[in-house]
C-alpha atoms as a PDB file:
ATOM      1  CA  UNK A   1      14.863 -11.736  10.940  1.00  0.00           C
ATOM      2  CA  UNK A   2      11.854 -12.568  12.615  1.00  0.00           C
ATOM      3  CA  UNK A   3       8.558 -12.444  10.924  1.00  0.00           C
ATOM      4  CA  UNK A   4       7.174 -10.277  13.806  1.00  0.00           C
ATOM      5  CA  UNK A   5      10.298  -7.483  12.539  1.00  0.00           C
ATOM      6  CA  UNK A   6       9.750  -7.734   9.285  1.00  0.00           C
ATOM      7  CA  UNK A   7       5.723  -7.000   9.605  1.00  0.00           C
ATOM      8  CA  UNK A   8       7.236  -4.213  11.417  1.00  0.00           C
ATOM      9  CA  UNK A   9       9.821  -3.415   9.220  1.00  0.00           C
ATOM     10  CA  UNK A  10       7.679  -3.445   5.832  1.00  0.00           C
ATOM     11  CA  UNK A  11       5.178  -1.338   8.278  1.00  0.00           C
ATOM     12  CA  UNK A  12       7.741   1.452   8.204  1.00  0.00           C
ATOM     13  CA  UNK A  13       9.065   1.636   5.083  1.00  0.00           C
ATOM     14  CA  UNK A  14       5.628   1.739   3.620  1.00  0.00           C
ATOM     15  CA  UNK A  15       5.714   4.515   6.298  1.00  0.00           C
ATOM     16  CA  UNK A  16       8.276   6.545   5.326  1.00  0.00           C
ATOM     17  CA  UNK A  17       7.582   5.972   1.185  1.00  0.00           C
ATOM     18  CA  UNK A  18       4.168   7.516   2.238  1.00  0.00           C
ATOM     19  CA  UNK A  19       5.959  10.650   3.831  1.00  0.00           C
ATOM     20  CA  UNK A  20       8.409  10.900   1.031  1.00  0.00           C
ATOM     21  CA  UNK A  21       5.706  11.344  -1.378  1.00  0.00           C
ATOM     22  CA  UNK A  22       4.744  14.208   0.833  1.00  0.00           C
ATOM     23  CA  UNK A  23       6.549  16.951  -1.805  1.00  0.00           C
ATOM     24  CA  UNK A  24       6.329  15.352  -4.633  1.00  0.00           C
ATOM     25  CA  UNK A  25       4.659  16.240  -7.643  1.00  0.00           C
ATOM     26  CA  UNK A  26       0.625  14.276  -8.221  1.00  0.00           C
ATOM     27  CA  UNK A  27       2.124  12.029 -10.679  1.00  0.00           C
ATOM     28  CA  UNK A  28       5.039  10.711  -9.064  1.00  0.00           C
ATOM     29  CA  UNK A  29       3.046  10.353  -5.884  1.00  0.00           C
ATOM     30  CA  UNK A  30       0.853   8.086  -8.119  1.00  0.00           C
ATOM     31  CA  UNK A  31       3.662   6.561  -9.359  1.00  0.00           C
ATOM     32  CA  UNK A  32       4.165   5.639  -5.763  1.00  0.00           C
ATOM     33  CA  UNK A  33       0.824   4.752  -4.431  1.00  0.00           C
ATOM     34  CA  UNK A  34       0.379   2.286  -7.607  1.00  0.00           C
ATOM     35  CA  UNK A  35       4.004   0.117  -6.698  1.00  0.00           C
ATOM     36  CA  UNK A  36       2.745   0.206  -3.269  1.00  0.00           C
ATOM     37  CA  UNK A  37      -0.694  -1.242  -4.212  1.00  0.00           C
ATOM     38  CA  UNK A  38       0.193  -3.769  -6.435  1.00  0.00           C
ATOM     39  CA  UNK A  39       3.132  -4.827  -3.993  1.00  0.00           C
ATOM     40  CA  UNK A  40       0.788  -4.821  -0.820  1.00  0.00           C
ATOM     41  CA  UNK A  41      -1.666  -6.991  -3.100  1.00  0.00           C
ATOM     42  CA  UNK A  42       1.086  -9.633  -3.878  1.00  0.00           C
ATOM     43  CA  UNK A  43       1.296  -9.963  -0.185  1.00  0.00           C
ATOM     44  CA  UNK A  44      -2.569 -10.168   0.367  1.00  0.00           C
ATOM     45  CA  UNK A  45      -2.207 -13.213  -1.802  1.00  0.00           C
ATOM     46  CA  UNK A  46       0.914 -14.497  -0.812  1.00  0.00           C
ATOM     47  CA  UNK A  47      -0.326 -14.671   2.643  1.00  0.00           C
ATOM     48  CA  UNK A  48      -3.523 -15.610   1.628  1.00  0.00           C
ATOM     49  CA  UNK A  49      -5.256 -12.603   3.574  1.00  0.00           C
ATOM     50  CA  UNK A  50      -8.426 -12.780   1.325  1.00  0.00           C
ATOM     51  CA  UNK A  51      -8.881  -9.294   1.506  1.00  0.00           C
ATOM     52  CA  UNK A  52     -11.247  -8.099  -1.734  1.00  0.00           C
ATOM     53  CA  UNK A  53     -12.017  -5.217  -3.177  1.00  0.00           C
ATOM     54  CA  UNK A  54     -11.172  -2.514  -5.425  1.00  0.00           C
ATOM     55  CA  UNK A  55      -8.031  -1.532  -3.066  1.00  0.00           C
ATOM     56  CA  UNK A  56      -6.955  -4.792  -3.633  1.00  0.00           C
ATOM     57  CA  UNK A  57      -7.161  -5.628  -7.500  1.00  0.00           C
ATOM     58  CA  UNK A  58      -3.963  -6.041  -9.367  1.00  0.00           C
ATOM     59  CA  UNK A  59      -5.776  -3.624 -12.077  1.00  0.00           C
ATOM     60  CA  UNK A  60      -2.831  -1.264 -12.585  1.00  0.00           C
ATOM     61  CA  UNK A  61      -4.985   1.141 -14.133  1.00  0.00           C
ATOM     62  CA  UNK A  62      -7.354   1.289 -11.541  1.00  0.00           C
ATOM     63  CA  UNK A  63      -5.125   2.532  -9.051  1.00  0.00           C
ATOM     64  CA  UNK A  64      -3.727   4.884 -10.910  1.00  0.00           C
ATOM     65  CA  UNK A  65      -7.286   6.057 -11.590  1.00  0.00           C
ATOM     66  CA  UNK A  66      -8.189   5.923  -8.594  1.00  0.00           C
ATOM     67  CA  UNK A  67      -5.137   7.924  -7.528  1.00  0.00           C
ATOM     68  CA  UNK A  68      -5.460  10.812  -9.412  1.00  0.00           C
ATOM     69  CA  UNK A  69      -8.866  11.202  -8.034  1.00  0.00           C
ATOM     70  CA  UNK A  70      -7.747  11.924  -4.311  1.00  0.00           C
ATOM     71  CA  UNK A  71      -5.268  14.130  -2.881  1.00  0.00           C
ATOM     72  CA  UNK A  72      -2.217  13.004  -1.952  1.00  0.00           C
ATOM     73  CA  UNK A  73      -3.026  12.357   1.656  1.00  0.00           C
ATOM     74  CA  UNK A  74      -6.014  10.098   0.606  1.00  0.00           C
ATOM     75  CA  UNK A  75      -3.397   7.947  -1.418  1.00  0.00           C
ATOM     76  CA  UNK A  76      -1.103   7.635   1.850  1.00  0.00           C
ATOM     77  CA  UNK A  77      -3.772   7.074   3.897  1.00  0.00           C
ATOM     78  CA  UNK A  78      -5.294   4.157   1.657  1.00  0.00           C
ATOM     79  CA  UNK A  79      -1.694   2.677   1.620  1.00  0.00           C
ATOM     80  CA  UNK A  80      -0.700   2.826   5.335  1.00  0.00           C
ATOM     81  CA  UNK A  81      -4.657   0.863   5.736  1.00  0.00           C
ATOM     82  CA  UNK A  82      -4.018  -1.699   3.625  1.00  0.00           C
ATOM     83  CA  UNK A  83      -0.811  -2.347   5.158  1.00  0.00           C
ATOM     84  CA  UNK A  84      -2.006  -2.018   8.900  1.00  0.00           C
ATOM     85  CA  UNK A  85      -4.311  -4.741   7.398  1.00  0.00           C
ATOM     86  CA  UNK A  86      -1.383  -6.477   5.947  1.00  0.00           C
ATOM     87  CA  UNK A  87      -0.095  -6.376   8.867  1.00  0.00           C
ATOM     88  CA  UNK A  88      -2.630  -8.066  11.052  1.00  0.00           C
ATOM     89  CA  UNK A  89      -3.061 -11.130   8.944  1.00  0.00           C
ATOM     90  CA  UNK A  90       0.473 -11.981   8.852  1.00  0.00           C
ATOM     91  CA  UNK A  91       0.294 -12.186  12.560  1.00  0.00           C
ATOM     92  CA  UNK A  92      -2.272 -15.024  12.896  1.00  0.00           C
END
């Protein structure tokens, strides 16, 4: 697979985990968003994006604080940015 379809392919299932979380429950949808951030924060330093911040710390418990703070859509939408950054650095 090409690196070009696997930015794109990461891009959608990011994607569709964010619409999945749609119904659920706050907690699981945390539950979610947490994975996702932690994952999409390996990648910022696997691909040495330097992207900083507190949407980028591996602080479990900060995202999950963070999470229950916001309505769901907030936590999708803070997901689907970081990886639309993601996404950008791993094409340079």
């Amino acid at each position: 697979m090409t690196p070009a379809r696997q930015r794109t392919t990461l891009y959608l299932l990011a994607f569709a985990g964010a619409v999945a979380t749609a119904s659920l429950p706050a907690a699981a949808n945390c539950d979610w968003y947490v994975r996702t951030a932690l994952e999409q924060q390996q990648r910022n330093l696997k691909l040495k994006c330097g992207f900083s911040g507190p949407e980028w710390t591996i602080d479990k418990g900060a995202h999950a604080a963070w999470c229950a703070s916001v309505s769901p859509d907030a936590s999708r939408a803070s997901a689907q940015k970081r990886e639309a950054e993601l996404g950008k650095c791993a094409a340079k």
